[in-house]
PDB file of N, CA and C in Angstrom:
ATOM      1  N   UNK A   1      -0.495  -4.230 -45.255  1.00  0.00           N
ATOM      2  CA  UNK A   1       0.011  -5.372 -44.496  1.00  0.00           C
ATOM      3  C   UNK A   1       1.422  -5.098 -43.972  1.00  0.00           C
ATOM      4  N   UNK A   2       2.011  -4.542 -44.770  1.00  0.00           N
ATOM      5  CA  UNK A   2       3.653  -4.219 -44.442  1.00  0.00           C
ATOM      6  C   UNK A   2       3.733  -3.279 -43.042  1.00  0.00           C
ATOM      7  N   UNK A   3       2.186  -2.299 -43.007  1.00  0.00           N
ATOM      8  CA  UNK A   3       2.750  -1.541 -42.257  1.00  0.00           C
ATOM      9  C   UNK A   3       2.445  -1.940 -40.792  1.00  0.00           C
ATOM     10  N   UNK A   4       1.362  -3.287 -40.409  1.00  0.00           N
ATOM     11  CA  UNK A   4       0.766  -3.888 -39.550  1.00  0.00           C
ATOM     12  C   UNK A   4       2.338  -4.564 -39.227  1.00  0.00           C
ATOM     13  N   UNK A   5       2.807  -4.977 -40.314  1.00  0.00           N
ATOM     14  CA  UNK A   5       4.033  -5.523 -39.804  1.00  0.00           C
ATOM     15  C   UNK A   5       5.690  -4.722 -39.664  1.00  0.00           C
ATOM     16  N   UNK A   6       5.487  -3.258 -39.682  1.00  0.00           N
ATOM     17  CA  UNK A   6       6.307  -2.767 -39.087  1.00  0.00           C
ATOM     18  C   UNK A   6       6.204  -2.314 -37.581  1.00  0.00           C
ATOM     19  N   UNK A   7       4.994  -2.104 -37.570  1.00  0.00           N
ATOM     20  CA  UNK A   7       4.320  -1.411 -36.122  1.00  0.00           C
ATOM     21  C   UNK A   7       4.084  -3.201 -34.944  1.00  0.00           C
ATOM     22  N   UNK A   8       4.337  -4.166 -35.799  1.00  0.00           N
ATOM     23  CA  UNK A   8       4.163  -5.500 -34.555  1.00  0.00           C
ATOM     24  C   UNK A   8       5.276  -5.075 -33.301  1.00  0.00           C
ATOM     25  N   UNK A   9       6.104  -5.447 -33.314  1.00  0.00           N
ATOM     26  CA  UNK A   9       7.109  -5.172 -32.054  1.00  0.00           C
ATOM     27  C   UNK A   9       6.823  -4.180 -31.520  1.00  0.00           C
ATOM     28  N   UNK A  10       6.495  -2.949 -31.760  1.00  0.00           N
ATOM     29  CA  UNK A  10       6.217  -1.768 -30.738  1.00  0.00           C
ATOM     30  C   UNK A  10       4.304  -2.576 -30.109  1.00  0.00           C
ATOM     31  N   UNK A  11       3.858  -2.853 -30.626  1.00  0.00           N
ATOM     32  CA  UNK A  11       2.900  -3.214 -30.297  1.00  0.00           C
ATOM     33  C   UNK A  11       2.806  -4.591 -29.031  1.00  0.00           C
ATOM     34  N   UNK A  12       3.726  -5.256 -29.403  1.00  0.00           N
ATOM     35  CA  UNK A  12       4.132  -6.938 -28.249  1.00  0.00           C
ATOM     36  C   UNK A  12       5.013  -6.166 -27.363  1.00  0.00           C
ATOM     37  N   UNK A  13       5.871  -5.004 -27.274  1.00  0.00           N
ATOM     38  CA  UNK A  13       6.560  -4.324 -26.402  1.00  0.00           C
ATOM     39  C   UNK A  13       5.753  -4.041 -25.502  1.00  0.00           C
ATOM     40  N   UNK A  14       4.396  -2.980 -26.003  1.00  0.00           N
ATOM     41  CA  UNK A  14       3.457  -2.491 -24.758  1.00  0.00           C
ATOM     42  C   UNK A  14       2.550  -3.308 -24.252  1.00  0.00           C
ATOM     43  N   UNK A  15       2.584  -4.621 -25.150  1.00  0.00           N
ATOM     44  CA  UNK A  15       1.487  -5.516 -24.088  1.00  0.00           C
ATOM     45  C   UNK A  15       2.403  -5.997 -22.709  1.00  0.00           C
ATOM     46  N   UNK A  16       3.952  -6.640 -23.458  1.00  0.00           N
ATOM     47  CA  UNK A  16       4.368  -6.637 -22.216  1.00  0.00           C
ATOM     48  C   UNK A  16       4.605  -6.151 -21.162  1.00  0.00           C
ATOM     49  N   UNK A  17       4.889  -4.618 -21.496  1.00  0.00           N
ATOM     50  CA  UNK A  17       4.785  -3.735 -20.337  1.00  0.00           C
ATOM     51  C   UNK A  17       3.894  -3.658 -19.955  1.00  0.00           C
ATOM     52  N   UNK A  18       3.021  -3.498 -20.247  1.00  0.00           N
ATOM     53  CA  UNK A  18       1.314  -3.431 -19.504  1.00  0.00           C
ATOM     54  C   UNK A  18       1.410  -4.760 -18.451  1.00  0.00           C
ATOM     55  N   UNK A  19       1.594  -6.233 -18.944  1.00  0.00           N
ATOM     56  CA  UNK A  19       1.276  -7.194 -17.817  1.00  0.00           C
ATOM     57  C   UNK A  19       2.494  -7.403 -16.898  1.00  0.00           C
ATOM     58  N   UNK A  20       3.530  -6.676 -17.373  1.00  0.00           N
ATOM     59  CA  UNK A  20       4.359  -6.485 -16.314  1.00  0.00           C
ATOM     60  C   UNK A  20       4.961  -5.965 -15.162  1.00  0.00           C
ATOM     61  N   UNK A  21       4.113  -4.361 -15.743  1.00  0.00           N
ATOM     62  CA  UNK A  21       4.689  -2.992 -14.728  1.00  0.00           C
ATOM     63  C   UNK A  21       3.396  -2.899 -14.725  1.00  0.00           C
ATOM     64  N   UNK A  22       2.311  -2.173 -15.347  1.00  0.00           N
ATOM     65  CA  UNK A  22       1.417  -1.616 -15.275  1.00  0.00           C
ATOM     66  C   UNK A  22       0.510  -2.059 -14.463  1.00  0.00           C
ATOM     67  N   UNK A  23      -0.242  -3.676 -14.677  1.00  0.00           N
ATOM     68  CA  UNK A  23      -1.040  -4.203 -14.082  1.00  0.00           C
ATOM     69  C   UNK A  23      -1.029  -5.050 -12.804  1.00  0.00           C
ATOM     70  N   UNK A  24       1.032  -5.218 -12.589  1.00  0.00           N
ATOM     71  CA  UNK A  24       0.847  -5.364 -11.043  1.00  0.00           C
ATOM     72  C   UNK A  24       0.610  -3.938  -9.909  1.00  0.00           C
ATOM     73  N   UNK A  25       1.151  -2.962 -10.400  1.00  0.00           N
ATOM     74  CA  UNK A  25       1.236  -1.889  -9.737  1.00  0.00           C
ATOM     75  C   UNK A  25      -0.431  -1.491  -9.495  1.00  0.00           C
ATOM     76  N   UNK A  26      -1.286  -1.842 -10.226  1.00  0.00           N
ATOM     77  CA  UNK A  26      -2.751  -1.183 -10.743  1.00  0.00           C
ATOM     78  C   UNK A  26      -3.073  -2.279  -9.147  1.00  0.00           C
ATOM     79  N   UNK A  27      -2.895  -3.158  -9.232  1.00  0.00           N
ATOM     80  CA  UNK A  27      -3.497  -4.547  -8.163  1.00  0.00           C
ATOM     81  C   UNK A  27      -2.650  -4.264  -6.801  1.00  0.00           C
ATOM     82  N   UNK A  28      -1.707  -3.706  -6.869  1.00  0.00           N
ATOM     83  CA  UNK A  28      -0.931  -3.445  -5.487  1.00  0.00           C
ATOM     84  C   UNK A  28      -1.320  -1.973  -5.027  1.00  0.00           C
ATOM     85  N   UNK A  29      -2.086  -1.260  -5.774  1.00  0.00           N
ATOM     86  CA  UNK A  29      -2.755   0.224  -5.722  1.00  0.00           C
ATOM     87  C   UNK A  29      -4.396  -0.211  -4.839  1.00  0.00           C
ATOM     88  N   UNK A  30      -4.772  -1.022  -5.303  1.00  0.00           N
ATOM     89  CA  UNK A  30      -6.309  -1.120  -5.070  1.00  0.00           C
ATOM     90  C   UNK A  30      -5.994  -2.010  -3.557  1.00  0.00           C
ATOM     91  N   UNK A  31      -4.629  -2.606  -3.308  1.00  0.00           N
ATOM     92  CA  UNK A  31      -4.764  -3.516  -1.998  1.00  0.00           C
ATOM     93  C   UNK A  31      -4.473  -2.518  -1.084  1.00  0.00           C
ATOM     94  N   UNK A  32      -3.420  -1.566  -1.181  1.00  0.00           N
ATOM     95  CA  UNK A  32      -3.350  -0.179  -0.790  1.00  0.00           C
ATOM     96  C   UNK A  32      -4.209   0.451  -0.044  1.00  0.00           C
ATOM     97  N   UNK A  33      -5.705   0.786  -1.224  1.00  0.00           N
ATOM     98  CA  UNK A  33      -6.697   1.440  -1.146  1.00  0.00           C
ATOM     99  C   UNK A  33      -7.751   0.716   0.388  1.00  0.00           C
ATOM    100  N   UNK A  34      -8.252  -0.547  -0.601  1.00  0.00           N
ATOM    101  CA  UNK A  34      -8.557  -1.371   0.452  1.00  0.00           C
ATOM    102  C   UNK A  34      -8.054  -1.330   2.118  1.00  0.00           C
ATOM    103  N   UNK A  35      -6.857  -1.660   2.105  1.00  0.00           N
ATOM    104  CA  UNK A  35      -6.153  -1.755   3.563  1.00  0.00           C
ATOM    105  C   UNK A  35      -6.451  -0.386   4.295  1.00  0.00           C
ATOM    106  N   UNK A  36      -5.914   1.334   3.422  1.00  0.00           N
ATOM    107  CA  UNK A  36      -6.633   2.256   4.182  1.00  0.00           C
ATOM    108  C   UNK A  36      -8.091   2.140   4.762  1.00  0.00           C
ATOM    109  N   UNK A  37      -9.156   1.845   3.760  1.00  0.00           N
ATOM    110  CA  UNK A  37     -10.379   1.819   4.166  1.00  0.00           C
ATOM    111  C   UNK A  37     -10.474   1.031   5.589  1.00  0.00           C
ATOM    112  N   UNK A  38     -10.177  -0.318   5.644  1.00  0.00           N
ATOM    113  CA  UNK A  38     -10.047  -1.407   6.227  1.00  0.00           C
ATOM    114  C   UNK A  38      -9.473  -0.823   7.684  1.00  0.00           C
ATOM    115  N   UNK A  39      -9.094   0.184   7.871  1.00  0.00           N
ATOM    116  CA  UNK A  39      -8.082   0.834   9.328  1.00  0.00           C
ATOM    117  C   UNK A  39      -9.105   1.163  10.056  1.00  0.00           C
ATOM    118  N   UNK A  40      -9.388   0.565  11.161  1.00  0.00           N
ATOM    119  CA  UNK A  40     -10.138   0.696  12.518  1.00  0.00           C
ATOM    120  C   UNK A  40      -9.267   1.369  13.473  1.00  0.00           C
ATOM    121  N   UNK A  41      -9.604   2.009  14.528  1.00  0.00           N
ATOM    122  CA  UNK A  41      -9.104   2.644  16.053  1.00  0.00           C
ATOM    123  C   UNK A  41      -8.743   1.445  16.515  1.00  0.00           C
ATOM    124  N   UNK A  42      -7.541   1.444  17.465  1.00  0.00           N
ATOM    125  CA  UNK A  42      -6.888   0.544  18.034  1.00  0.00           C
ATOM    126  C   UNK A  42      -5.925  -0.817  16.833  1.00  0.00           C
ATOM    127  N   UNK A  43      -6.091  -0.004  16.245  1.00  0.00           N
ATOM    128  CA  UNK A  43      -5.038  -1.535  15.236  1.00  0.00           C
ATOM    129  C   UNK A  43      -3.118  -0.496  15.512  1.00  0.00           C
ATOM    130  N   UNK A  44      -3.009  -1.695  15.967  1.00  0.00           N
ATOM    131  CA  UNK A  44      -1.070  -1.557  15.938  1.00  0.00           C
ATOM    132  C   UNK A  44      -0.848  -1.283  14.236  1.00  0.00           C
ATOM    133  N   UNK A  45      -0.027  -0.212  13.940  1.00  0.00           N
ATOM    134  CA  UNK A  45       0.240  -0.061  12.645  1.00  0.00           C
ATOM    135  C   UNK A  45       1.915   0.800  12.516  1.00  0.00           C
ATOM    136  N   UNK A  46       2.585   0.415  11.760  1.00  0.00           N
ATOM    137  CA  UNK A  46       3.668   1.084  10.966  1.00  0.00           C
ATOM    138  C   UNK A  46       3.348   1.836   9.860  1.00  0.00           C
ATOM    139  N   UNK A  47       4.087   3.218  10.374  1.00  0.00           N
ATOM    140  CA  UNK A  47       4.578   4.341   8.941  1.00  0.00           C
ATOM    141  C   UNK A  47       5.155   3.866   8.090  1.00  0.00           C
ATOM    142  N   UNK A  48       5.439   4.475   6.633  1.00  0.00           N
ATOM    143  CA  UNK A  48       6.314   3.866   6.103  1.00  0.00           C
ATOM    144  C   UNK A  48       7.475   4.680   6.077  1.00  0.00           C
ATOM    145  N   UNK A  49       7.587   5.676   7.531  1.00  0.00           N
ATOM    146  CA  UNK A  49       9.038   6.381   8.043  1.00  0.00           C
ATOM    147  C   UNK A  49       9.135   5.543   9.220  1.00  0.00           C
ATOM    148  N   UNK A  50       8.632   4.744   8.916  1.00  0.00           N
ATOM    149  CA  UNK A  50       9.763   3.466  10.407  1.00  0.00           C
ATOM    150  C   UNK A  50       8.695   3.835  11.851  1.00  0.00           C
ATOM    151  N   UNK A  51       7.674   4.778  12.203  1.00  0.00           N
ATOM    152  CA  UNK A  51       7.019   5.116  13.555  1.00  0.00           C
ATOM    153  C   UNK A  51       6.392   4.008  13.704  1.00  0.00           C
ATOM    154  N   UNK A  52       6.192   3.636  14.865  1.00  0.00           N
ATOM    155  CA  UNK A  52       5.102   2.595  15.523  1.00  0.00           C
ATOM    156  C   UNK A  52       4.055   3.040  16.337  1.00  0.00           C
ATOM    157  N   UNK A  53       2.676   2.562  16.448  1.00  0.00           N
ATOM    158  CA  UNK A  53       2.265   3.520  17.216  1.00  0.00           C
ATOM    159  C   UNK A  53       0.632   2.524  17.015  1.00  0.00           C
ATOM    160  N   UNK A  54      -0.088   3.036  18.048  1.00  0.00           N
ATOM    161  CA  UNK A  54      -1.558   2.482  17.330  1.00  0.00           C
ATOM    162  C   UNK A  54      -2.654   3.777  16.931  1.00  0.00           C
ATOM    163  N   UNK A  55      -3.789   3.029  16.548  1.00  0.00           N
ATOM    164  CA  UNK A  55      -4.545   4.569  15.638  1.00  0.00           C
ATOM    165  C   UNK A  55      -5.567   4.867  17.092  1.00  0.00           C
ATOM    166  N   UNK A  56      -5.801   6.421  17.236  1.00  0.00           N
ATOM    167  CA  UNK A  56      -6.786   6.860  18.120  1.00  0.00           C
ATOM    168  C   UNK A  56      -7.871   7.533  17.735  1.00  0.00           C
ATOM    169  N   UNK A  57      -7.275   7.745  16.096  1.00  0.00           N
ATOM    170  CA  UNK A  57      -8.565   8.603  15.691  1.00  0.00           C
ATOM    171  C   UNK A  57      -8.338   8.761  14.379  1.00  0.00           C
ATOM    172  N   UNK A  58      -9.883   8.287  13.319  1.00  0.00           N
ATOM    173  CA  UNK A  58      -9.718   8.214  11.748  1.00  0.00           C
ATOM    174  C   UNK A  58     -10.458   9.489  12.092  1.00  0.00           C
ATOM    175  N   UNK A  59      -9.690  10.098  10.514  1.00  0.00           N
ATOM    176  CA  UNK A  59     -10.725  11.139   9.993  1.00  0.00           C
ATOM    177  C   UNK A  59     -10.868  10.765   8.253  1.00  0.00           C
ATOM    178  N   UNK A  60     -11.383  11.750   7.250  1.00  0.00           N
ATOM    179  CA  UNK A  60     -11.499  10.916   6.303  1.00  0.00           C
ATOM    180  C   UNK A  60     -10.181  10.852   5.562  1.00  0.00           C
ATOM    181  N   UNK A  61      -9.288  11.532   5.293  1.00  0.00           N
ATOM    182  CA  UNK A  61      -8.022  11.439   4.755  1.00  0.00           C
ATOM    183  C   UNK A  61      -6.497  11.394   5.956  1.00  0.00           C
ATOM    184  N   UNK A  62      -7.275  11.557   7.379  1.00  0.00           N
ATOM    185  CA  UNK A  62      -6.251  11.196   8.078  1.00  0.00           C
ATOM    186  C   UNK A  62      -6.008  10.759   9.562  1.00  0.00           C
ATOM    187  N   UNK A  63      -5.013  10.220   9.880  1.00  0.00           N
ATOM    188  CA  UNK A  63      -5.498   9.218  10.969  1.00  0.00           C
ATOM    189  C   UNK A  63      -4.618  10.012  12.488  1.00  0.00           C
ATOM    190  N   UNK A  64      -5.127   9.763  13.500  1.00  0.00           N
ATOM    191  CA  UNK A  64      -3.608  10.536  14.933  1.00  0.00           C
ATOM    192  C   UNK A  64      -3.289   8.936  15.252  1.00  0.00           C
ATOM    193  N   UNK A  65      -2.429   9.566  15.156  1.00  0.00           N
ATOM    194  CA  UNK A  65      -1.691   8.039  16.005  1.00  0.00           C
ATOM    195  C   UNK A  65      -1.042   7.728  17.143  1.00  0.00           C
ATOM    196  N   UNK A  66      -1.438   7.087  18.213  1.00  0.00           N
ATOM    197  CA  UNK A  66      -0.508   7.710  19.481  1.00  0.00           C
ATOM    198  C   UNK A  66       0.397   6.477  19.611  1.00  0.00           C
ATOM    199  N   UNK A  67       1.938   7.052  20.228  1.00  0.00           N
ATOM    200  CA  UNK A  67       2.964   6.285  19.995  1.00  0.00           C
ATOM    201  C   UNK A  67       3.411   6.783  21.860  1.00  0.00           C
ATOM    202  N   UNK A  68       4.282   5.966  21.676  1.00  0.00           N
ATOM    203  CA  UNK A  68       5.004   6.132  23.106  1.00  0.00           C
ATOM    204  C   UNK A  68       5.432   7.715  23.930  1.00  0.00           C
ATOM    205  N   UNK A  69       5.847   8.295  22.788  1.00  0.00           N
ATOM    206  CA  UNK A  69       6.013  10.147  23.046  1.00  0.00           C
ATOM    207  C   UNK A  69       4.693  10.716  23.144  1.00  0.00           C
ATOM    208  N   UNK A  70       3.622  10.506  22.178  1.00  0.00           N
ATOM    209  CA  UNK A  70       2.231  11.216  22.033  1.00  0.00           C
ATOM    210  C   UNK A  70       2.069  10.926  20.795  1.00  0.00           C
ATOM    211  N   UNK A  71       1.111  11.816  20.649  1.00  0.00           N
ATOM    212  CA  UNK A  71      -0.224  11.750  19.387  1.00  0.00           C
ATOM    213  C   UNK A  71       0.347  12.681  18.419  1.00  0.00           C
ATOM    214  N   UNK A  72       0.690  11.935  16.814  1.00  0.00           N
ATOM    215  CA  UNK A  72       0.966  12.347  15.868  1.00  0.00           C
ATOM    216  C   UNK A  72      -0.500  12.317  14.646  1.00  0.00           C
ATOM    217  N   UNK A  73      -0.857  13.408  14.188  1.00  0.00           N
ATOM    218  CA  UNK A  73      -1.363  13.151  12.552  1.00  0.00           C
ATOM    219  C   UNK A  73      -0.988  12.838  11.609  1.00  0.00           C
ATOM    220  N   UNK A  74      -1.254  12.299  11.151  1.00  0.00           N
ATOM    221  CA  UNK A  74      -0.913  11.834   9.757  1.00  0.00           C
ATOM    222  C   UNK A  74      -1.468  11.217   8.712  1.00  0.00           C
ATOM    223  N   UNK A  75      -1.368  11.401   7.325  1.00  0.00           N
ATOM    224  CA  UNK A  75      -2.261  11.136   6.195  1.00  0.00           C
ATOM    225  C   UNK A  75      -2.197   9.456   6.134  1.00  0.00           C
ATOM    226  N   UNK A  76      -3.155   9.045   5.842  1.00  0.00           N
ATOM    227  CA  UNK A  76      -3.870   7.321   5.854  1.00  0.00           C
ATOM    228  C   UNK A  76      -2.532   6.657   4.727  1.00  0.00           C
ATOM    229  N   UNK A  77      -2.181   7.299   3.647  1.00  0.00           N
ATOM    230  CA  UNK A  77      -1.112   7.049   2.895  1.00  0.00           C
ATOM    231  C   UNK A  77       0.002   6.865   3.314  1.00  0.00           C
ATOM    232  N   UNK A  78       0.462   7.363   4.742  1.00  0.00           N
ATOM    233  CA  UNK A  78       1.675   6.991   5.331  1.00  0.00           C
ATOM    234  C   UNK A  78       1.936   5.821   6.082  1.00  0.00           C
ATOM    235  N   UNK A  79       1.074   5.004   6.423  1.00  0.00           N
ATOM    236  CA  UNK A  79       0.579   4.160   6.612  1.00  0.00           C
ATOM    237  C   UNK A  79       1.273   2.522   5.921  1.00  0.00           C
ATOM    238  N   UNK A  80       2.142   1.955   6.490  1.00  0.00           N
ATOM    239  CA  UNK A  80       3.068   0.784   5.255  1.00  0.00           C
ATOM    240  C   UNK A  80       1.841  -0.375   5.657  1.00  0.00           C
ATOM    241  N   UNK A  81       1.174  -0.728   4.361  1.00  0.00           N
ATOM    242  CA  UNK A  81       0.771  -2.067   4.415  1.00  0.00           C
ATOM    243  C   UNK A  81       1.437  -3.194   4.878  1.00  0.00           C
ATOM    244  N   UNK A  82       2.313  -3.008   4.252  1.00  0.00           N
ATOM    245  CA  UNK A  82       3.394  -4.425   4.505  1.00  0.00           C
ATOM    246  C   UNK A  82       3.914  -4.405   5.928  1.00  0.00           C
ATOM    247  N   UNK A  83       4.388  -3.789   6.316  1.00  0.00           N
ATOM    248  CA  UNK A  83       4.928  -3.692   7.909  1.00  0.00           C
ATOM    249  C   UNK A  83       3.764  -3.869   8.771  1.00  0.00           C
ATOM    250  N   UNK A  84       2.607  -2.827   8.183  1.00  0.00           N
ATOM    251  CA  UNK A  84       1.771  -3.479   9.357  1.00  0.00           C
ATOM    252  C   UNK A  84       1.226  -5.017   9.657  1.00  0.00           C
ATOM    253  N   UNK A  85       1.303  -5.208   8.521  1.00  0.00           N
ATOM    254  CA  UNK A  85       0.655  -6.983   8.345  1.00  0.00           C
ATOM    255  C   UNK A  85       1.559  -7.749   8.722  1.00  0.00           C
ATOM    256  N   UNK A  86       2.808  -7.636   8.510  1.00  0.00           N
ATOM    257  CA  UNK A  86       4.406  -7.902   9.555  1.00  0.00           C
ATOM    258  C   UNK A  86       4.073  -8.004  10.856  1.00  0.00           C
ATOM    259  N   UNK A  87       3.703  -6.949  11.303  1.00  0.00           N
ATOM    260  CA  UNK A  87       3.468  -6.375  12.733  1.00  0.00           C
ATOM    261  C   UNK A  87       2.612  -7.054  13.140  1.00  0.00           C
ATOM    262  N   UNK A  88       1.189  -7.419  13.054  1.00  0.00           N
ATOM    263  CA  UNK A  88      -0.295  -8.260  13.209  1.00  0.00           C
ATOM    264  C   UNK A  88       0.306  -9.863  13.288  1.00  0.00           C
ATOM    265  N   UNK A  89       1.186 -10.279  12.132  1.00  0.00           N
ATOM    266  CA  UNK A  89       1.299 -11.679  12.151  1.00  0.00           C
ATOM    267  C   UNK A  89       1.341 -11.942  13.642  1.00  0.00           C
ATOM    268  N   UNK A  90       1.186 -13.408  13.375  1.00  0.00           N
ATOM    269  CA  UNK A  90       1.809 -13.541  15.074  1.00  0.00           C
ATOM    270  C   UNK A  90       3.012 -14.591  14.609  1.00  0.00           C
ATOM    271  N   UNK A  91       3.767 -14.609  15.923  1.00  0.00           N
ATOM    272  CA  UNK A  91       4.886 -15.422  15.493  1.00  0.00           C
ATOM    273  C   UNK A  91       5.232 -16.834  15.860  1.00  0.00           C
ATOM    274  N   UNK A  92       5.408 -17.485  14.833  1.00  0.00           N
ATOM    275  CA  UNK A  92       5.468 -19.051  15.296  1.00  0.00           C
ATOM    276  C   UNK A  92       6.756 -19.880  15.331  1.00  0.00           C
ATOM    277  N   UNK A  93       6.868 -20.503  16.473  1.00  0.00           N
ATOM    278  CA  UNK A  93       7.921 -20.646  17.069  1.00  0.00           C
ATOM    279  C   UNK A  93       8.037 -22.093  16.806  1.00  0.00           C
ATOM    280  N   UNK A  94       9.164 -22.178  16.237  1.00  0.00           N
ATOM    281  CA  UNK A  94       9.772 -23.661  15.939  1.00  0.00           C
ATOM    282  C   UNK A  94      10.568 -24.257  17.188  1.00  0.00           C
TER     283      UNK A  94
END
């Protein structure tokens, strides 16, 4: 019993870390995942090095993207969720 109760705190330590770090990152990984899959030709999208550009061509791990200069490749991972969904909103005007 003593030793169930030396090992408690390391034990309530890693649950918290788990629902804190672990399992949002696990849920912001799979929306990630999702959103690559989810990338059609012609969607306006942001890098997450700041490029703008729309997609002209998926392949399976990577997408060209043509931007105002020309047509760049680049891996589906470079790709910022967040900016692009930024980008899509539309904007409402007060």
């Amino acid at each position: 019993m003593e030793q169930i109760q030396n090992f408690l705190p390391f034990i309530l330590m890693f649950v918290v870390v788990y629902f804190f770090m672990i399992l949002p990152q696990q849920k912001r990984a799979k929306k990630e995942r999702e959103f690559e899959s989810a990338l059609k030709v012609g969607d306006k999208i942001i890098t997450k090095s700041g490029i703008h550009g729309r997609i002209a061509e998926i392949a399976e791990t990577s997408v060209v993207i043509e931007t105002m200069s020309g047509k760049l490749k680049m891996e589906r991972s470079a790709i910022s969720m967040e900016l692009s969904a930024k980008q899509n909103t539309p904007v409402v005007k007060k």
